[in-house]
PDB file of N, CA and C in Angstrom:
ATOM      1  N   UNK A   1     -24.690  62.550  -5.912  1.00  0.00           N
ATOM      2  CA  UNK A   1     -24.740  61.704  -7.086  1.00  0.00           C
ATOM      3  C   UNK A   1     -23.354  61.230  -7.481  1.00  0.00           C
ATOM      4  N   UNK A   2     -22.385  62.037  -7.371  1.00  0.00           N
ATOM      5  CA  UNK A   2     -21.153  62.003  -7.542  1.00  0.00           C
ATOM      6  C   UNK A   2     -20.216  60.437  -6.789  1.00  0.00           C
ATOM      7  N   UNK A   3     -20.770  60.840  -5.365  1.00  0.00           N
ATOM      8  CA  UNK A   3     -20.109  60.111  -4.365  1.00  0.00           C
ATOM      9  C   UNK A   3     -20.826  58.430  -4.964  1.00  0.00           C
ATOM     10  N   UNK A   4     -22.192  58.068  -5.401  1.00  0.00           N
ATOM     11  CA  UNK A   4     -22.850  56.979  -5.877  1.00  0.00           C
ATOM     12  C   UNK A   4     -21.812  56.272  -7.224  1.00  0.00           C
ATOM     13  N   UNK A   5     -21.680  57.373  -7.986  1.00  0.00           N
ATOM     14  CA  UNK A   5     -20.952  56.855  -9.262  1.00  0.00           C
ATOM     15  C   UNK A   5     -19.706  56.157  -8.808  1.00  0.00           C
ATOM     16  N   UNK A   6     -18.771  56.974  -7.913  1.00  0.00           N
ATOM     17  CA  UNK A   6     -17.197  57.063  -7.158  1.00  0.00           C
ATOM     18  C   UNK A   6     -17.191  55.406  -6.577  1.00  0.00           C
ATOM     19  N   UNK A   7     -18.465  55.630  -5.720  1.00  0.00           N
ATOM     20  CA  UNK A   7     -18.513  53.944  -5.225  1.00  0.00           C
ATOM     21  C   UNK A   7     -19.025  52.917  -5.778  1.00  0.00           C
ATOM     22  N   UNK A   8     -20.346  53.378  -6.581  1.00  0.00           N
ATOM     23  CA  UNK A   8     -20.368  51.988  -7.544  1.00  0.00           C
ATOM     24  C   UNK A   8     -19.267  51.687  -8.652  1.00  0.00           C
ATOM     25  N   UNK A   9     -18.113  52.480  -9.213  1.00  0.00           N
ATOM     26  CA  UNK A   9     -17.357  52.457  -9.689  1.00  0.00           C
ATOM     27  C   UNK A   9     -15.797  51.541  -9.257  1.00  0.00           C
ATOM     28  N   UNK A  10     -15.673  52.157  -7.282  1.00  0.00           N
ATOM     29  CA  UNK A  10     -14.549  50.862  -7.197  1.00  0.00           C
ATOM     30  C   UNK A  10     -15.158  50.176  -6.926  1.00  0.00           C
ATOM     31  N   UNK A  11     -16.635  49.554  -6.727  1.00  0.00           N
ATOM     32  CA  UNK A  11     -17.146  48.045  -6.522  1.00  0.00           C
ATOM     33  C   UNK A  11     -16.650  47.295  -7.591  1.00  0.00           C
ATOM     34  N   UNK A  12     -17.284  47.919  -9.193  1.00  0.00           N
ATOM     35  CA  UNK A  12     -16.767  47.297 -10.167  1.00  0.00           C
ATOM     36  C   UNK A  12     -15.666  47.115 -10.276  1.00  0.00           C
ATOM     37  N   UNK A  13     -14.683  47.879  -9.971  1.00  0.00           N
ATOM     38  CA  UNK A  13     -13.080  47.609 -10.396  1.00  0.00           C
ATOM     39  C   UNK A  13     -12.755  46.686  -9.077  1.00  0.00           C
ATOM     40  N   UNK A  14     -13.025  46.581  -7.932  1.00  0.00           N
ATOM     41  CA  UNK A  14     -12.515  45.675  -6.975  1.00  0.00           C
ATOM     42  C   UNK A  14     -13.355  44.095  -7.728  1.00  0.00           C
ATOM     43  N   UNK A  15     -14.380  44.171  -7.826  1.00  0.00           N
ATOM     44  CA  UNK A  15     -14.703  42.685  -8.175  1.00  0.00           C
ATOM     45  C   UNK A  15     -13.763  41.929  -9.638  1.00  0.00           C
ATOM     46  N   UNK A  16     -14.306  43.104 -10.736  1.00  0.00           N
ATOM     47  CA  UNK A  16     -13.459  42.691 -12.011  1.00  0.00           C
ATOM     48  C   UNK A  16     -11.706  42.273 -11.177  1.00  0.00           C
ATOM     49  N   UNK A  17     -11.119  42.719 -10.364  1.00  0.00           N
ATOM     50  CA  UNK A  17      -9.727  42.205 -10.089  1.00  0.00           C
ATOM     51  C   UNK A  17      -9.671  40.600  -9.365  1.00  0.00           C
ATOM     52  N   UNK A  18     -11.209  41.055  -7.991  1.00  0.00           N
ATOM     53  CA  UNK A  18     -10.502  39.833  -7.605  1.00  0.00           C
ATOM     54  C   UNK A  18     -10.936  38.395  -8.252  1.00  0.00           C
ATOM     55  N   UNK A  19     -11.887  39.019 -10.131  1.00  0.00           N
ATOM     56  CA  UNK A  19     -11.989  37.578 -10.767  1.00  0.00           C
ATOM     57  C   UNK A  19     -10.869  37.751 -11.647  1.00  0.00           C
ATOM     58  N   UNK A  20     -10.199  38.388 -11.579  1.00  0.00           N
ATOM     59  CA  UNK A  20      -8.402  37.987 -12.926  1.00  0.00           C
ATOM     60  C   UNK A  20      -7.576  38.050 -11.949  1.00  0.00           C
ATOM     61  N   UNK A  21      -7.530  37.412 -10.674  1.00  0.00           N
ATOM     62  CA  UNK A  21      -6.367  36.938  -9.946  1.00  0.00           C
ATOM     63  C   UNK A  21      -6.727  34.961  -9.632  1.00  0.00           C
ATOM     64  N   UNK A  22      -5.677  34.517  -9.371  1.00  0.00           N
ATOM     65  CA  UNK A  22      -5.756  33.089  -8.987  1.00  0.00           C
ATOM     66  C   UNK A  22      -5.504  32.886  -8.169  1.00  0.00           C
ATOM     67  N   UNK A  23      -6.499  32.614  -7.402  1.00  0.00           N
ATOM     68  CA  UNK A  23      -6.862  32.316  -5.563  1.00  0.00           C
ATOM     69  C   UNK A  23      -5.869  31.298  -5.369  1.00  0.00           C
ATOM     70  N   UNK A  24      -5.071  30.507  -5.614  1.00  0.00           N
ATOM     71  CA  UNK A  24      -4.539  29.552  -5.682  1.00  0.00           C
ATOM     72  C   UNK A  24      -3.795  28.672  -6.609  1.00  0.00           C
ATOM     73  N   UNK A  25      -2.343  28.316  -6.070  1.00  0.00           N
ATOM     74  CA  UNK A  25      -1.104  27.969  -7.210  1.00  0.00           C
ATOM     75  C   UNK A  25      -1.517  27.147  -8.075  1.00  0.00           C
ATOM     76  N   UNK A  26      -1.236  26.746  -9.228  1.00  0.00           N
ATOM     77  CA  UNK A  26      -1.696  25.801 -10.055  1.00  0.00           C
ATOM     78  C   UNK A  26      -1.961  24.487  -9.042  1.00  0.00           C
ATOM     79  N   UNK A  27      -2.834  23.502  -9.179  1.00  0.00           N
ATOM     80  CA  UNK A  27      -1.910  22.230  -8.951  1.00  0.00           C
ATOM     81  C   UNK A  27      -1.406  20.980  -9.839  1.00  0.00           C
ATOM     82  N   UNK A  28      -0.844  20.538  -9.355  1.00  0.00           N
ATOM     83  CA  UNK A  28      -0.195  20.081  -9.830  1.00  0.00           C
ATOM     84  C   UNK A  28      -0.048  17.892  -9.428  1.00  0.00           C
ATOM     85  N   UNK A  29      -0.246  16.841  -9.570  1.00  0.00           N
ATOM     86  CA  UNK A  29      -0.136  15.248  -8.872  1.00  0.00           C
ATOM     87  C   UNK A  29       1.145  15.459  -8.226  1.00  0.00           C
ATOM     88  N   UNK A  30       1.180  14.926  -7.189  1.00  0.00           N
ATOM     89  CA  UNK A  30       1.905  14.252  -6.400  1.00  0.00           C
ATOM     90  C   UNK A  30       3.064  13.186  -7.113  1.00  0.00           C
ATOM     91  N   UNK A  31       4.266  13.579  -7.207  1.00  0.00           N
ATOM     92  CA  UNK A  31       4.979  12.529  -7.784  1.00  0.00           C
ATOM     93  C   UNK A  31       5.459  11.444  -6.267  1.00  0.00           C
ATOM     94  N   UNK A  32       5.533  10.079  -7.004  1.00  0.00           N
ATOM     95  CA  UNK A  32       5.553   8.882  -6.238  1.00  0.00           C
ATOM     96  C   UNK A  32       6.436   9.116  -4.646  1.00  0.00           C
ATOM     97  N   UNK A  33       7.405   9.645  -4.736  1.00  0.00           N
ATOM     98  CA  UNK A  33       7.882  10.208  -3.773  1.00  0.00           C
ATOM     99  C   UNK A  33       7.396  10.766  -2.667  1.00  0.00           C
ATOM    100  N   UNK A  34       6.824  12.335  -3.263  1.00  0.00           N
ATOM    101  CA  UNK A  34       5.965  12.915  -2.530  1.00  0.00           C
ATOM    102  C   UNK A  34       4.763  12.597  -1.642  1.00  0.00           C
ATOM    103  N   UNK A  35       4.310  11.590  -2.487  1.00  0.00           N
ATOM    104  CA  UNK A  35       3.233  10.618  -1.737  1.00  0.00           C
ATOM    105  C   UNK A  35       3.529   9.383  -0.742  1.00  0.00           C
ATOM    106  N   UNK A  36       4.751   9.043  -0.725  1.00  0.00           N
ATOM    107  CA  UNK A  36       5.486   7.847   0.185  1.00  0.00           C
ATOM    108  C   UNK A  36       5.515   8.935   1.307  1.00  0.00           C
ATOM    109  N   UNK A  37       6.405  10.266   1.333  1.00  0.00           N
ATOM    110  CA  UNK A  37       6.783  11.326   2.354  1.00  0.00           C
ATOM    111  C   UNK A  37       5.061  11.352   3.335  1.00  0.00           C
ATOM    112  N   UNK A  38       4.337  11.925   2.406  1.00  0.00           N
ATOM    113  CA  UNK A  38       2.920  12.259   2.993  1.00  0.00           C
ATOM    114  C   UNK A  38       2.521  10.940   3.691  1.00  0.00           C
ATOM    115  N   UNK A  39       2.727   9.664   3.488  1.00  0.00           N
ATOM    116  CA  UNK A  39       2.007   8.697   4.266  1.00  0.00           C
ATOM    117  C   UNK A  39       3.145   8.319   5.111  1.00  0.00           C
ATOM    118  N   UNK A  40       4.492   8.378   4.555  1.00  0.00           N
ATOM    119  CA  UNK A  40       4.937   8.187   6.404  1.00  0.00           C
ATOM    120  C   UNK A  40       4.870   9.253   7.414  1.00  0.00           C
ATOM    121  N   UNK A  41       4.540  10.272   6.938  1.00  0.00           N
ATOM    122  CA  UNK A  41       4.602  11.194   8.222  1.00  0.00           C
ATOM    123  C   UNK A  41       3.460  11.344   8.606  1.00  0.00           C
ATOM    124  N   UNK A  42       1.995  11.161   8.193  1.00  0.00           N
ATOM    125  CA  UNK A  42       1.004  10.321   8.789  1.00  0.00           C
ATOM    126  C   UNK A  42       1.009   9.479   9.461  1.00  0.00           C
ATOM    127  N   UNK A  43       1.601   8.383   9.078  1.00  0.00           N
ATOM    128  CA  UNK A  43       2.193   7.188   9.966  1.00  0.00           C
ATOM    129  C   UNK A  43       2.654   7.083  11.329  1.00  0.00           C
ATOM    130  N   UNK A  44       3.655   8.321  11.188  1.00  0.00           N
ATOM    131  CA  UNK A  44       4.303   8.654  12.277  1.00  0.00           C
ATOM    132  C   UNK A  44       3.291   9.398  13.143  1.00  0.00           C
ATOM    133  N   UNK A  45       2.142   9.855  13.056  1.00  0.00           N
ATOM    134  CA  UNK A  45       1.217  10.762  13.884  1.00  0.00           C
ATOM    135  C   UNK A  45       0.001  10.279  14.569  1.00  0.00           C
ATOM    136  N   UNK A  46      -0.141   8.557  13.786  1.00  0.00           N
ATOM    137  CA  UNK A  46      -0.982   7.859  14.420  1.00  0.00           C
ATOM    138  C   UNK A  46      -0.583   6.990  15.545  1.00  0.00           C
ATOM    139  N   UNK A  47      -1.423   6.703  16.501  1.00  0.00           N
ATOM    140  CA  UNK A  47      -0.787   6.078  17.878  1.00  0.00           C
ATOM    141  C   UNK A  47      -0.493   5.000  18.077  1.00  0.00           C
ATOM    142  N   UNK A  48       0.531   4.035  16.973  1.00  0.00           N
ATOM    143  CA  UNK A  48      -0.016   3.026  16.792  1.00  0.00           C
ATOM    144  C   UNK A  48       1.595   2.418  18.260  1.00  0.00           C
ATOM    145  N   UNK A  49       1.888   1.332  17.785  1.00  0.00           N
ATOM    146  CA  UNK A  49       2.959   0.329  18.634  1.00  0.00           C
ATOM    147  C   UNK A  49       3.963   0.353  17.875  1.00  0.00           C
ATOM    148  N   UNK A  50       5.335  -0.097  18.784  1.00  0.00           N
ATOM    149  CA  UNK A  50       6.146  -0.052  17.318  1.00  0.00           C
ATOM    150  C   UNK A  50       6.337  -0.813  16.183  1.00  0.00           C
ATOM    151  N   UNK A  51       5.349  -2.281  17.027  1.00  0.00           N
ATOM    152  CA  UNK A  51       5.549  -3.284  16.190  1.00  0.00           C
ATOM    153  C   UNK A  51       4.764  -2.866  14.773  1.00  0.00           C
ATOM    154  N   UNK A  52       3.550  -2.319  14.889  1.00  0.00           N
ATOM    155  CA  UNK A  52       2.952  -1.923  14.020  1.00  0.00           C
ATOM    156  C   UNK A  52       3.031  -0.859  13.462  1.00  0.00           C
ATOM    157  N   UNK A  53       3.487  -0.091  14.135  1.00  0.00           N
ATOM    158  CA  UNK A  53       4.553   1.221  12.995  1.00  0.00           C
ATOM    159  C   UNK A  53       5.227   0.535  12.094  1.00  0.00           C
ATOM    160  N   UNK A  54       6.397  -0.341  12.691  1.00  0.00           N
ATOM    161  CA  UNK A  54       7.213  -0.963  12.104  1.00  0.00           C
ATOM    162  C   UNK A  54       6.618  -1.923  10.500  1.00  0.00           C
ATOM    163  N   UNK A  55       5.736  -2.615  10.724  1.00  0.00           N
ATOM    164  CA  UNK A  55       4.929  -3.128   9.915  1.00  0.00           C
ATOM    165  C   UNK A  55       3.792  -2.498   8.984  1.00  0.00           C
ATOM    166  N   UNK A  56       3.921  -1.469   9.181  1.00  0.00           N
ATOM    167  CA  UNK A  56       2.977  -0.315   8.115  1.00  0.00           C
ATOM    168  C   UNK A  56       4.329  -0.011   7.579  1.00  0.00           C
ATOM    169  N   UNK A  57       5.209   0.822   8.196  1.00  0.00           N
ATOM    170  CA  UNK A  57       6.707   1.367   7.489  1.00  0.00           C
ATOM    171  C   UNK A  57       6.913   0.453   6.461  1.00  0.00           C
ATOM    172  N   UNK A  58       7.312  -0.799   6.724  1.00  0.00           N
ATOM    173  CA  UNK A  58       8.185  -2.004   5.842  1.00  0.00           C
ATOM    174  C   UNK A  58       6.853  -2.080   4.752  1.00  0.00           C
ATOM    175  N   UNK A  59       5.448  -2.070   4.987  1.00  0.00           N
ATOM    176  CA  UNK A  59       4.549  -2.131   3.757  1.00  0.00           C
ATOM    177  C   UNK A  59       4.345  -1.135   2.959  1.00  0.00           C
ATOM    178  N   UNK A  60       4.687   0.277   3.351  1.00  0.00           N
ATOM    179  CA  UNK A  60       4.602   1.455   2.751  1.00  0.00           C
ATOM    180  C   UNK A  60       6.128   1.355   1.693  1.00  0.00           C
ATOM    181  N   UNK A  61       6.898   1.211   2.165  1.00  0.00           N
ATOM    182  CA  UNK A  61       8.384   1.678   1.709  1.00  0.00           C
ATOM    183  C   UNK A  61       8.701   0.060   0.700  1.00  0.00           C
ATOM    184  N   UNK A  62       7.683  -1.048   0.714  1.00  0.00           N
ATOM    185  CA  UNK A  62       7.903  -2.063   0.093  1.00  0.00           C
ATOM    186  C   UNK A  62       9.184  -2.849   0.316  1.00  0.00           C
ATOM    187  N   UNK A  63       9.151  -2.858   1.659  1.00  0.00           N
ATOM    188  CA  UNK A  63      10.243  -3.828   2.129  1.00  0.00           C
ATOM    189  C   UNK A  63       9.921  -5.251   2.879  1.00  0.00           C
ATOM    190  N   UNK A  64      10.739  -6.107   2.862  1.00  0.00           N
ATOM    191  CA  UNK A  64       9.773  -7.123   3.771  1.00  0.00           C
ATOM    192  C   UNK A  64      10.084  -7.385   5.152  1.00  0.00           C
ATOM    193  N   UNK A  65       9.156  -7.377   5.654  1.00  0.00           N
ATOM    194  CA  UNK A  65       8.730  -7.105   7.292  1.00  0.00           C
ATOM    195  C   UNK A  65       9.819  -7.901   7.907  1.00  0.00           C
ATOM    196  N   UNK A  66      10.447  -7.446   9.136  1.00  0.00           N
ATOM    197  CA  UNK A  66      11.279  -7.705  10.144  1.00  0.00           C
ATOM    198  C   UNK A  66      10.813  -8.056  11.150  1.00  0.00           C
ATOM    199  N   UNK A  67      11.143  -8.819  11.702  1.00  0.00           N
ATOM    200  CA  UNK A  67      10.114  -8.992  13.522  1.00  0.00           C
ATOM    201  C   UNK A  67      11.087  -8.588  14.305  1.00  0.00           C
ATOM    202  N   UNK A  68      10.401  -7.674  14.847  1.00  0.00           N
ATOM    203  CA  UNK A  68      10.640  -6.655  16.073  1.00  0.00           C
ATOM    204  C   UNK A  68       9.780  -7.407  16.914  1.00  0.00           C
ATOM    205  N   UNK A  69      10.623  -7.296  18.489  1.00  0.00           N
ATOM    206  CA  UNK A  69       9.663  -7.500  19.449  1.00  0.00           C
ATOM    207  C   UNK A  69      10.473  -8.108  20.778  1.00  0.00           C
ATOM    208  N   UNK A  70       9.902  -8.144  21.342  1.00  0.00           N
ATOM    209  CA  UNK A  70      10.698  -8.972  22.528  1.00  0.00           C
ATOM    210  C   UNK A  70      10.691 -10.146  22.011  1.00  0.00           C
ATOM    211  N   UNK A  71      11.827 -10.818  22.859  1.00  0.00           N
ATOM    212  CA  UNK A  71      11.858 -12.458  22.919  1.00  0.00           C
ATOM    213  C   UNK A  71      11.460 -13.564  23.528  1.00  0.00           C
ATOM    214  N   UNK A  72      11.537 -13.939  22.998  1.00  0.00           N
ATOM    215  CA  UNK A  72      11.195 -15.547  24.029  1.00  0.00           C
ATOM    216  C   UNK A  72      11.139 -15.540  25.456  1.00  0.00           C
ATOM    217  N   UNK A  73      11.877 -14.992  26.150  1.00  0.00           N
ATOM    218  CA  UNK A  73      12.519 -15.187  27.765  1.00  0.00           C
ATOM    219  C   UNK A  73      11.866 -14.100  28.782  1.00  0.00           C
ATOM    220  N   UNK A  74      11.086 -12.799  27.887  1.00  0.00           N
ATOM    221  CA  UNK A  74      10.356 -11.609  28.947  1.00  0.00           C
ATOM    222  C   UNK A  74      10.915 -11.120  29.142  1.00  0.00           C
ATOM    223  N   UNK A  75      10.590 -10.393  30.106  1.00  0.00           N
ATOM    224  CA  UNK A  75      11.386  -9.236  30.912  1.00  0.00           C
ATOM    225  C   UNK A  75      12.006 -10.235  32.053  1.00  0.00           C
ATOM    226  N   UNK A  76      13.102  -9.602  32.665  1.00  0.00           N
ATOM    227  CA  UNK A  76      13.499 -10.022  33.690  1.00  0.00           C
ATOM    228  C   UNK A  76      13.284  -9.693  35.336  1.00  0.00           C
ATOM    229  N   UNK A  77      12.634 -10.485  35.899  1.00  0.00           N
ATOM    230  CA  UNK A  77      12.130 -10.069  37.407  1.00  0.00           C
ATOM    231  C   UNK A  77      13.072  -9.722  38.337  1.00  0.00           C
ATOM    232  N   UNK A  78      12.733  -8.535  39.071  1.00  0.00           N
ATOM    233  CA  UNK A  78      14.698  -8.116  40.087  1.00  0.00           C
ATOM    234  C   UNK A  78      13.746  -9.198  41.385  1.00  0.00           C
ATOM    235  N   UNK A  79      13.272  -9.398  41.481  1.00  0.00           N
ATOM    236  CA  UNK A  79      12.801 -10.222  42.792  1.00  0.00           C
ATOM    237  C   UNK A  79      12.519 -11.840  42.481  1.00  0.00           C
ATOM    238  N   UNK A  80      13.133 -12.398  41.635  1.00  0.00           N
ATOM    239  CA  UNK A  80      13.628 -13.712  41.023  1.00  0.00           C
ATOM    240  C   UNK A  80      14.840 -13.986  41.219  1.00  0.00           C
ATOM    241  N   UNK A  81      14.883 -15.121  42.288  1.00  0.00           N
ATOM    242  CA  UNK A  81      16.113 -15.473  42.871  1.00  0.00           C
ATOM    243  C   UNK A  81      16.959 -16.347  42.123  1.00  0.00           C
ATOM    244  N   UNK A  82      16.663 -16.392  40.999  1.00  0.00           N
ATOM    245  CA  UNK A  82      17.604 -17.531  39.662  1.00  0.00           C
ATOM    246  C   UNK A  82      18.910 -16.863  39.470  1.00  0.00           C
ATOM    247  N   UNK A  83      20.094 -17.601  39.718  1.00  0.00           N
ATOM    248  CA  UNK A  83      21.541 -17.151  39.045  1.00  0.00           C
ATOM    249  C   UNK A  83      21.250 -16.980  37.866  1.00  0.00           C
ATOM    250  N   UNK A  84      22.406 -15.794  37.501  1.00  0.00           N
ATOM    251  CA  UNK A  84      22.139 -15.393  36.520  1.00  0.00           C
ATOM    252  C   UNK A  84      23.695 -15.893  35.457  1.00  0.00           C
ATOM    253  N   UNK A  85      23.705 -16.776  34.244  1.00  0.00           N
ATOM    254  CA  UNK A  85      24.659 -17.069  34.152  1.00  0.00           C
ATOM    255  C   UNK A  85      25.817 -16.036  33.491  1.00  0.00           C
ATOM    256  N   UNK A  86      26.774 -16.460  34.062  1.00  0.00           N
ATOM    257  CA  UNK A  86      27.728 -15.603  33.681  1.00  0.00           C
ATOM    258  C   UNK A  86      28.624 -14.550  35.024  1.00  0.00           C
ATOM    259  N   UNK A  87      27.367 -14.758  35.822  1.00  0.00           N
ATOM    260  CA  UNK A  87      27.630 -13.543  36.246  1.00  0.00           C
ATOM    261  C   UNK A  87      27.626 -13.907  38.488  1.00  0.00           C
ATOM    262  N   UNK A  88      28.397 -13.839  38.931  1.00  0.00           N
ATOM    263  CA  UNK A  88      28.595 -14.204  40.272  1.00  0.00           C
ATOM    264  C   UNK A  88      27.962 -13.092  40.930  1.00  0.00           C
ATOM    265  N   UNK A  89      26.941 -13.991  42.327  1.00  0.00           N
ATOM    266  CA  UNK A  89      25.842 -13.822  43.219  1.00  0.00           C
ATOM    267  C   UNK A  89      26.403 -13.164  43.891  1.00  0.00           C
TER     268      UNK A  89
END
């Protein structure tokens, strides 16, 4: 009878504790900052291009967009027999 009381006794005292503890820190909003941090480093984790990294970045951070990208002229072919100016064959 003893051993019944002993254990229904720390049931009660283990439950009564773990309802006057706080499972978890207050919370608290996100100041403006904190929330720019959280979406660029999201940003950074999605697979995007750079052009479009680049263009989420400059819309997140409220800047205005830059064009990134190659130019006009491509890549250059090593098996394209065109002088190249400047520069002797």
């Amino acid at each position: 009878m003893k051993h019944l009381l002993v254990v229904s006794l720390l049931l009660v005292a283990s439950v009564l504790a773990g309802c006057a503890s706080h499972p978890s820190p207050e919370l608290r909003p996100y100041t403006a900052e904190e929330t720019r941090e959280l979406a660029l480093e999201a940003l950074s984790r999605r697979g995007l291009s750079f052009d479009e990294y680049q263009a989420k970045k400059a819309q997140l951070l409220g800047q205005p967009q830059k064009a990134f990208g190659f130019d006009q002229h491509g890549e250059m072919n090593a098996e394209r027999g065109g002088p190249l100016h400047g520069h002797s064959s």
